[in-house]
Protein backbone atom coordinates (compact mmCIF):
# COMPACT_ATOMS: atom_id res chain seq x y z
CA UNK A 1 97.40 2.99 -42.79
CA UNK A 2 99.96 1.04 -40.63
CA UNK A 3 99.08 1.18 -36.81
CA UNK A 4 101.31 4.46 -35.03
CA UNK A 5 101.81 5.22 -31.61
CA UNK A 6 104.21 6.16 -28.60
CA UNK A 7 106.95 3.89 -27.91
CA UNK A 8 108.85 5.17 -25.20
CA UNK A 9 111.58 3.45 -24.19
CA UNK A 10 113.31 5.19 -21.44
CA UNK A 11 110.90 7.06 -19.08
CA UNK A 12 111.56 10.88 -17.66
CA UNK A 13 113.02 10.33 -14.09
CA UNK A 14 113.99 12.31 -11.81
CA UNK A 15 117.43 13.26 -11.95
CA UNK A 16 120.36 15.25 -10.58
CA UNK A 17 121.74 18.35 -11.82
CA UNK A 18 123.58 17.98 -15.23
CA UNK A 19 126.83 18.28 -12.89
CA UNK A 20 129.49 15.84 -14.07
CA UNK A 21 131.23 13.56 -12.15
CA UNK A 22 135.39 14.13 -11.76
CA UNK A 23 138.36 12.04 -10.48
CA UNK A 24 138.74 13.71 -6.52
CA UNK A 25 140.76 12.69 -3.51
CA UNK A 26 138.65 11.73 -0.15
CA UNK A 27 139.84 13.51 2.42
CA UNK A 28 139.35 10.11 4.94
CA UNK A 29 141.03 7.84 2.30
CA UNK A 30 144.01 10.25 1.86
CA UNK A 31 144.61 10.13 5.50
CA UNK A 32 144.99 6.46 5.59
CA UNK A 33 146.95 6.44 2.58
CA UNK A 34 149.28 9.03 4.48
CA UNK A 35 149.39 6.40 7.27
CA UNK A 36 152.14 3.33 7.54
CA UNK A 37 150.76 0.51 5.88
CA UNK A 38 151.49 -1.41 8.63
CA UNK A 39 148.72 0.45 10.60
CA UNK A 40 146.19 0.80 7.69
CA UNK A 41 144.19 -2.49 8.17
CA UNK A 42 142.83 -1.66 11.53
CA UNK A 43 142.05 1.81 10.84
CA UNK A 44 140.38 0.98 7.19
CA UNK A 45 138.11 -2.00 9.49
CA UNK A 46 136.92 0.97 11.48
CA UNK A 47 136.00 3.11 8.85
CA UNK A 48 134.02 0.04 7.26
CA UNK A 49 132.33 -0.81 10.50
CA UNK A 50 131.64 3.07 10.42
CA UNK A 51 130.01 2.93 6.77
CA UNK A 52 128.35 -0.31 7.79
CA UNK A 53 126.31 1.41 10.62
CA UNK A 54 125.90 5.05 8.86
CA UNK A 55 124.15 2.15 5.34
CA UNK A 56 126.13 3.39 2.51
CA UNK A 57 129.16 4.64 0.38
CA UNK A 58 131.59 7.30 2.80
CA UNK A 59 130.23 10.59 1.80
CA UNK A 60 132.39 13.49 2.47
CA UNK A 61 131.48 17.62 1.87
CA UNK A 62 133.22 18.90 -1.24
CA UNK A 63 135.88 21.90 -1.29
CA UNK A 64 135.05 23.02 -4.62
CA UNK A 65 131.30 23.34 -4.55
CA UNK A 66 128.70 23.44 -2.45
CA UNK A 67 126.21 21.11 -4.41
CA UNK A 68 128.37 18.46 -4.86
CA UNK A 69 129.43 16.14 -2.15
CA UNK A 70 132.67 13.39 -2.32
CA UNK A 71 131.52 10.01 -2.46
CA UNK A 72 133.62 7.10 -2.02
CA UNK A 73 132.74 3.46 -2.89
CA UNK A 74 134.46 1.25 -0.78
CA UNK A 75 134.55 -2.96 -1.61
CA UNK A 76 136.03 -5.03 1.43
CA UNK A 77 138.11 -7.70 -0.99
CA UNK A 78 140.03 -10.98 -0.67
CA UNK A 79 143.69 -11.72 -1.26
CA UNK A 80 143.06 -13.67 -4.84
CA UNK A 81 140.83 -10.17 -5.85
CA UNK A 82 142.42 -8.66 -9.02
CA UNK A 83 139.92 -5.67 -9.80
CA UNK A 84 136.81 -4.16 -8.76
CA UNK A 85 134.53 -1.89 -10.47
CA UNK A 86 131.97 0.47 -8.70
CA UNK A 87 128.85 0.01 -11.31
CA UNK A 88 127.32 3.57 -11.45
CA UNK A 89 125.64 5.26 -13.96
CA UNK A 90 128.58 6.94 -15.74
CA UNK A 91 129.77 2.76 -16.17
CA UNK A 92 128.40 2.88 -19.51
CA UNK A 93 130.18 5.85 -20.52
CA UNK A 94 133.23 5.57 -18.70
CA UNK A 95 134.40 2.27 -17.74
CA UNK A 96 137.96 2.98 -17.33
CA UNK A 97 136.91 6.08 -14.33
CA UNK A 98 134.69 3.15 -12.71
CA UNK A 99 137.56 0.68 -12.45
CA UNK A 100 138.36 1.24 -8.32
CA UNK A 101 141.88 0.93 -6.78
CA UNK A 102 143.38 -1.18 -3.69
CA UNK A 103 144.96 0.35 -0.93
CA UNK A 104 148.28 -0.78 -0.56
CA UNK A 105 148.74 -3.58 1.82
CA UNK A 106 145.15 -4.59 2.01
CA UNK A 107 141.79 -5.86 0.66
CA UNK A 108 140.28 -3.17 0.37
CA UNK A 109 139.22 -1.30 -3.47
CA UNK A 110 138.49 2.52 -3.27
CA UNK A 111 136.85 4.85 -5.90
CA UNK A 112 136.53 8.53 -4.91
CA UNK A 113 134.29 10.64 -7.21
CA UNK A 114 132.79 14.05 -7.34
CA UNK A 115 128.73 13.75 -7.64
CA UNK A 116 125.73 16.58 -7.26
CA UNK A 117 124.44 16.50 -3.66
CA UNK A 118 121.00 16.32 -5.73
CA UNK A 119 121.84 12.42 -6.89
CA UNK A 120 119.79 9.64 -6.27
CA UNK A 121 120.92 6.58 -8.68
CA UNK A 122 121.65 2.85 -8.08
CA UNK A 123 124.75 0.99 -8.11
CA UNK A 124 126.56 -2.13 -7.60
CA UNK A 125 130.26 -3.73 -7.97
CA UNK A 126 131.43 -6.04 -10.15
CA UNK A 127 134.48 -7.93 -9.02
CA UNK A 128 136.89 -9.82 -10.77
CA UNK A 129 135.49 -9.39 -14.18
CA UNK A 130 136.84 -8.91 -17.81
CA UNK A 131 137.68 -4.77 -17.12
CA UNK A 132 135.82 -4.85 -20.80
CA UNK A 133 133.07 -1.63 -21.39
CA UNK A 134 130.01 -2.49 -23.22
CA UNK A 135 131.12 -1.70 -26.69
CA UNK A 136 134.06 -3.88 -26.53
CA UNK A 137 132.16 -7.07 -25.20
CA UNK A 138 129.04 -8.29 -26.51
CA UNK A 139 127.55 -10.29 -23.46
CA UNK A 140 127.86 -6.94 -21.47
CA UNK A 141 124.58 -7.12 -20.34
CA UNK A 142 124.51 -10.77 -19.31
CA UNK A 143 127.06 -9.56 -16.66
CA UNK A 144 124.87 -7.85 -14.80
CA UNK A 145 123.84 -11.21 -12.96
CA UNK A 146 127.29 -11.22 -11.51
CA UNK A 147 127.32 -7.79 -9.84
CA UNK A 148 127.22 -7.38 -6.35
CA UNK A 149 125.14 -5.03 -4.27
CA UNK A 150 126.95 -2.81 -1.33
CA UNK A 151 127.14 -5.25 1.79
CA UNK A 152 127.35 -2.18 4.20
CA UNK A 153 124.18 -0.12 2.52
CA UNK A 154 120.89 -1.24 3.84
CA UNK A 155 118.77 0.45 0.73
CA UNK A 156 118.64 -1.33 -2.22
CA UNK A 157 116.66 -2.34 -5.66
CA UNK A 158 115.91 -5.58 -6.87
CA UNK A 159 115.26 -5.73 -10.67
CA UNK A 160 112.59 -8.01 -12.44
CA UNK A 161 115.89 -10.23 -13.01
CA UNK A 162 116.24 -11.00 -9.78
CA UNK A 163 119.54 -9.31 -9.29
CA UNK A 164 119.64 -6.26 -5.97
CA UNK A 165 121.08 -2.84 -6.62
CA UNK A 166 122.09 -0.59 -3.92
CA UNK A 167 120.48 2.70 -3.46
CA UNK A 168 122.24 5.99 -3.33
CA UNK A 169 120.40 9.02 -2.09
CA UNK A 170 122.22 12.41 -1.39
CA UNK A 171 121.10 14.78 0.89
CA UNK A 172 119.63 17.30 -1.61
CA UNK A 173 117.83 14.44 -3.57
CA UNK A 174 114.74 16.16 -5.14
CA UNK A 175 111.39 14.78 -3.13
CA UNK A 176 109.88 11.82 -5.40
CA UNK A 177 106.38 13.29 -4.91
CA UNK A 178 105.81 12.20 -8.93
CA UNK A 179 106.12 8.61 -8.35
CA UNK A 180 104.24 8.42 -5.04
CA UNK A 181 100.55 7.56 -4.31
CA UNK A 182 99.35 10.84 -3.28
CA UNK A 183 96.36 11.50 -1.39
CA UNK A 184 93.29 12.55 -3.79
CA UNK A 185 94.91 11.25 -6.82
CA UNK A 186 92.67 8.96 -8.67
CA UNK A 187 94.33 5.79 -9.36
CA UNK A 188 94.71 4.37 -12.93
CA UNK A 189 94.43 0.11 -12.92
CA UNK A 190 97.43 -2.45 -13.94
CA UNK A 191 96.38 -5.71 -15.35
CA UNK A 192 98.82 -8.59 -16.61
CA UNK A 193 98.50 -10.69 -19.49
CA UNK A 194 100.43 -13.17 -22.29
CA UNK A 195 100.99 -11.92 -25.67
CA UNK A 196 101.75 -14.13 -28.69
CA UNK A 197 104.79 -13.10 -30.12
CA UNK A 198 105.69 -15.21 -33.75
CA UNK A 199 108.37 -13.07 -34.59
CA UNK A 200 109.99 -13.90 -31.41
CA UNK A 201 109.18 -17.62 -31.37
CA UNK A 202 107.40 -17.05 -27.89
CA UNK A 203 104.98 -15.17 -25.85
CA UNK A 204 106.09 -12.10 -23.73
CA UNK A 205 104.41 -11.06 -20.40
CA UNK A 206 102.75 -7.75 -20.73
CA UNK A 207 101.61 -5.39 -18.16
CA UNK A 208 98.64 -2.70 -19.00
CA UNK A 209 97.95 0.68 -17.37
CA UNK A 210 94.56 2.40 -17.84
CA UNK A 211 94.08 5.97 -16.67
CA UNK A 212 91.56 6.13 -14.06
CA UNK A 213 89.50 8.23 -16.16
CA UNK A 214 89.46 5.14 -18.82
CA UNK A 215 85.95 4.71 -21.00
CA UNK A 216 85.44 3.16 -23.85
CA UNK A 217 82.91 5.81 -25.35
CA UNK A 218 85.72 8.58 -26.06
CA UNK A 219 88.06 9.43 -28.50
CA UNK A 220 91.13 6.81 -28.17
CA UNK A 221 93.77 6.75 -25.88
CA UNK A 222 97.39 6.98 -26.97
CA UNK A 223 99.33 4.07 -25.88
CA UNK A 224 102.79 4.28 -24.10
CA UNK A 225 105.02 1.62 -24.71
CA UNK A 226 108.28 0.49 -22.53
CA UNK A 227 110.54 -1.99 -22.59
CA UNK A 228 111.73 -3.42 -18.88
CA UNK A 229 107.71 -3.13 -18.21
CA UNK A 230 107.33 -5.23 -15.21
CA UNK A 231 110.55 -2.90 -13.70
CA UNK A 232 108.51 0.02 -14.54
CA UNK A 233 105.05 -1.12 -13.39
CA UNK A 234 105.40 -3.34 -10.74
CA UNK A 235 108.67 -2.08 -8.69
CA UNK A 236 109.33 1.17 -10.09
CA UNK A 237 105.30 2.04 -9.36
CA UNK A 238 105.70 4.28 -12.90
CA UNK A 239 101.53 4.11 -12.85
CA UNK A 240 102.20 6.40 -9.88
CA UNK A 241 103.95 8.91 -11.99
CA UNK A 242 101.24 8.55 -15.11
CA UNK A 243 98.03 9.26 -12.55
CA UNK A 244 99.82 11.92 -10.85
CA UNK A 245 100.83 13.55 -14.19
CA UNK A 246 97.13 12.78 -15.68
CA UNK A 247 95.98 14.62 -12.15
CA UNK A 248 98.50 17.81 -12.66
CA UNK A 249 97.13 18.06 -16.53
CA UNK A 250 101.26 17.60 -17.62
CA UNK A 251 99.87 14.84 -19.78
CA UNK A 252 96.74 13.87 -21.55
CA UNK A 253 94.89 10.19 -20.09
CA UNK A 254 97.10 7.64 -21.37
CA UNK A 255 97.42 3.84 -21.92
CA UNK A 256 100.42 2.66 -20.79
CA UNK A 257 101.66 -1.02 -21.69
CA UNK A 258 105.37 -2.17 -20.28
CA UNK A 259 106.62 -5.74 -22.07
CA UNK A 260 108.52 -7.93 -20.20
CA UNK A 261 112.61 -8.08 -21.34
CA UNK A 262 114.09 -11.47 -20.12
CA UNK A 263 116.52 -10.68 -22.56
CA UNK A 264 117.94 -7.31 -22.96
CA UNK A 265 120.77 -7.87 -24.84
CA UNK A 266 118.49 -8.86 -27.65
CA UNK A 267 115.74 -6.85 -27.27
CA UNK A 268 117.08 -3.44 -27.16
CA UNK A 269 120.10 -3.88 -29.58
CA UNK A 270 118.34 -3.03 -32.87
CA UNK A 271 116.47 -5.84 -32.86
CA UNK A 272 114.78 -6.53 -35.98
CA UNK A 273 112.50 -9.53 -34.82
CA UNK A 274 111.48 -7.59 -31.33
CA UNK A 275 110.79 -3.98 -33.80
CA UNK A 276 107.99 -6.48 -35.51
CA UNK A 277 106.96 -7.70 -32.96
CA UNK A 278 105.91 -4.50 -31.24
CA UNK A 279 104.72 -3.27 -34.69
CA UNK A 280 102.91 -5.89 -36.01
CA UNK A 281 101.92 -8.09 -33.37
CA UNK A 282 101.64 -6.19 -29.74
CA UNK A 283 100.21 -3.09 -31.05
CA UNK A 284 97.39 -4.77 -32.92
CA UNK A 285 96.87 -6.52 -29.76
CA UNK A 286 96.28 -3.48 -27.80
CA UNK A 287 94.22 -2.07 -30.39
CA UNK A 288 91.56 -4.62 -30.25
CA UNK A 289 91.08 -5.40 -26.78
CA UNK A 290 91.34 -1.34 -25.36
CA UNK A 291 89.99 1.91 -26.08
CA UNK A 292 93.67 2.40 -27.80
CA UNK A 293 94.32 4.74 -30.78
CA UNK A 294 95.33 3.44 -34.35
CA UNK A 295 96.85 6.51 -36.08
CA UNK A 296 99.08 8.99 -34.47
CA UNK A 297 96.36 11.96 -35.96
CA UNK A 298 94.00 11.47 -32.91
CA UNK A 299 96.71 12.35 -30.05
CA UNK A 300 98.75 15.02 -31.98
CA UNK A 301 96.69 17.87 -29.85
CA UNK A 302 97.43 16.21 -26.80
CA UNK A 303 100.85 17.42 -26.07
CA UNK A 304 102.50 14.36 -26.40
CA UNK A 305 106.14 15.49 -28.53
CA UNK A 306 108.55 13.51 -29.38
CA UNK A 307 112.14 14.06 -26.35
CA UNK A 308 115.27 14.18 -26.32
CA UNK A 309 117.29 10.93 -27.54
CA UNK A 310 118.00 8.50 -24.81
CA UNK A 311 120.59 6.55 -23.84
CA UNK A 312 121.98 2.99 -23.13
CA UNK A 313 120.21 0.08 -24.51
CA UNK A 314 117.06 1.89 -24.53
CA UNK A 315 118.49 4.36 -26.71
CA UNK A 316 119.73 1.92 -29.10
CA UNK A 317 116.22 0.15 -29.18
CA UNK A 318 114.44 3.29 -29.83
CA UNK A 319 116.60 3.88 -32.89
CA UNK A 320 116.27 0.15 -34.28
CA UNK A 321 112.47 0.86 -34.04
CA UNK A 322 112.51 3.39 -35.54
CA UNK A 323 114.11 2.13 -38.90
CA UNK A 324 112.54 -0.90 -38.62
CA UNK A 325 108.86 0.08 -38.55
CA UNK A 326 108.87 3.72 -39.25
CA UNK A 327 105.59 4.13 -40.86
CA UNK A 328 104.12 2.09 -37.54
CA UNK A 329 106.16 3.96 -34.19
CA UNK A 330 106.46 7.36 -33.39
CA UNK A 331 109.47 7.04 -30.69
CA UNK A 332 109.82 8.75 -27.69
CA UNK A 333 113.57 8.34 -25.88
CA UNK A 334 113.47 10.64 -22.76
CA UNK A 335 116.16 10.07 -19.73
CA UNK A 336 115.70 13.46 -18.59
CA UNK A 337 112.62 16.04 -18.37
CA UNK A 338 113.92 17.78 -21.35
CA UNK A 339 117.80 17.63 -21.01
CA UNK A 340 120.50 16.23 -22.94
CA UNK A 341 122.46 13.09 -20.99
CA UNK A 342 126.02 14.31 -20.82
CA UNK A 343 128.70 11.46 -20.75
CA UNK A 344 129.71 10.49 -17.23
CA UNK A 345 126.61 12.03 -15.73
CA UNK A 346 124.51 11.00 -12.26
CA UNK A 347 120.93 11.04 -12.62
CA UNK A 348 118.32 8.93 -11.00
């Protein structure tokens, strides 16, 4: 029997209220607007300065609801800019709603949306570029390198590519007490190691989580598997999340194992070569070296069910996998606890 497990490529975050987001006005931007243009530069440089000390998009109270706030992304241009786009995480779904607008007789872009008071997400700008969504260019993801974080927000991400993100937390954000270290939690182990992989002509840093609980005299652990792995284990501290779920009895012990992705665009579009390689190569490689389980049989009492589809790349990837080795992977695509992702939606 061919070796099953979990692949899971998009972990459960936490996320905001499945509120979606909607074209608004900004109260503050509709003033200026309202204003002489000969006047507006001055004003608009005090509002920036304002942002600039306050670390973060202008964030105004909303008049239709009182869990959703007005947030406005604000990029300080030059004369020779010809478009701006604020990157959120309705970008892959709508493009066109991300694509920001200049206020007349300056440099400066504006894009005023709607967004649940519970968000927390990441985001960036990309400036002067082809105003093409992902399903209309190919080397989508390879522009990601060229996107800028917020100059006047002081919280920010930096992914394992190098590139920083700017952080977005509204004032109803849900505590992360899932992905902290909390006090009289045991803590699982992380080691990192080099994996040959033939059928991608390389080897791919890995990165491997054992439960603190881990023994080699029980029955075997089911393995997790994600894509983005050093994100996940090394900045995004998703070990905290797996010994704090362990410690709460959500999930059974676990071995988690996150693979490197230098290069996403190949990886997670339904790529044949990276399906065998986490088939046929990686998971035998678990297999021998950990306490890992080689048949799907020995976790199916340990409340571990399939989710929800996911989304993005990650989505995409899950479904390759799944036709390419479906006798081997038993995949997992989760973006939400449970929840469908709506189009245009803010989540973590």
């Amino acid at each position: 029997m061919l070796l099953r497990t979990l692949l899971v490529l998009a972990l459960i975050v936490v996320a905001a209220p499945s509120v979606v987001a909607q074209d608004v006005s900004s109260t503050r931007i509709s003033q200026l607007l309202a204003r002489p243009v000969a006047v507006r530069s001055s004003e608009i440089q005090e509002l920036l300065d304002s942002l600039t000390r306050a670390g973060g998009p202008l964030v105004e109270p909303s008049l239709e609801s009182a869990e959703t706030a007005i947030v406005t992304f604000l990029w300080q241009g030059g004369p020779k800019t010809t478009s701006v786009v604020a990157v959120t995480p309705s970008t892959l779904h709508d493009f066109s709603g991300s694509v920001m607008q200049r206020i007349e007789g300056t440099d400066t872009w504006y894009l005023s949306r709607e967004v649940p008071k519970a968000a927390r997400f990441a985001y960036r700008f990309e400036v002067d570029g082809p105003l093409k969504p992902s399903h209309e260019d190919p080397q989508f993801f390879r522009r990601l390198s060229t996107w800028l974080p917020d100059p006047r927000n002081s919280r920010f991400f930096i992914y394992q590519t190098g590139d920083t993100a700017s952080v977005l937390e509204l004032s109803d954000a849900p505590a992360a007490s899932w992905s902290r270290a909390n006090p009289g939690v045991e803590r699982g182990t992380i080691y990192e190691a080099t994996v040959p992989a033939g059928a991608l002509g390389e080897e791919r840093e890995v990165w491997v989580y054992r439960p603190a609980s881990y023994v080699t005299t029980r029955e075997p652990y089911p393995v997790l598997i994600m894509t983005d792995g050093r994100t996940y284990l090394t900045q995004l501290a998703v070990n905290n999340t797996l010994d704090n779920l362990i410690d709460a009895g959500r999930i059974p012990p676990l071995l988690a194992v996150g693979v490197r992705s230098p290069e996403r665009d190949q990886d997670l579009t339904c790529n044949r070569s990276f399906g065998i390689f986490v088939a046929e190569q990686l998971l035998p490689w678990v297999v021998a070296r950990e306490n890992a389980a080689n048949t799907c049989r020995s976790c199916r009492n340990q409340r571990l069910q399939p989710g929800r589809a996911g989304r993005g790349v990650r989505g995409v990837a899950g479904s390759g996998q799944d036709w390419t080795s479906p006798d081997a992977i038993r995949v997992l695509q989760t973006t939400r606890a449970g929840e469908r992702m709506a189009p245009r939606e803010w989540h973590a």
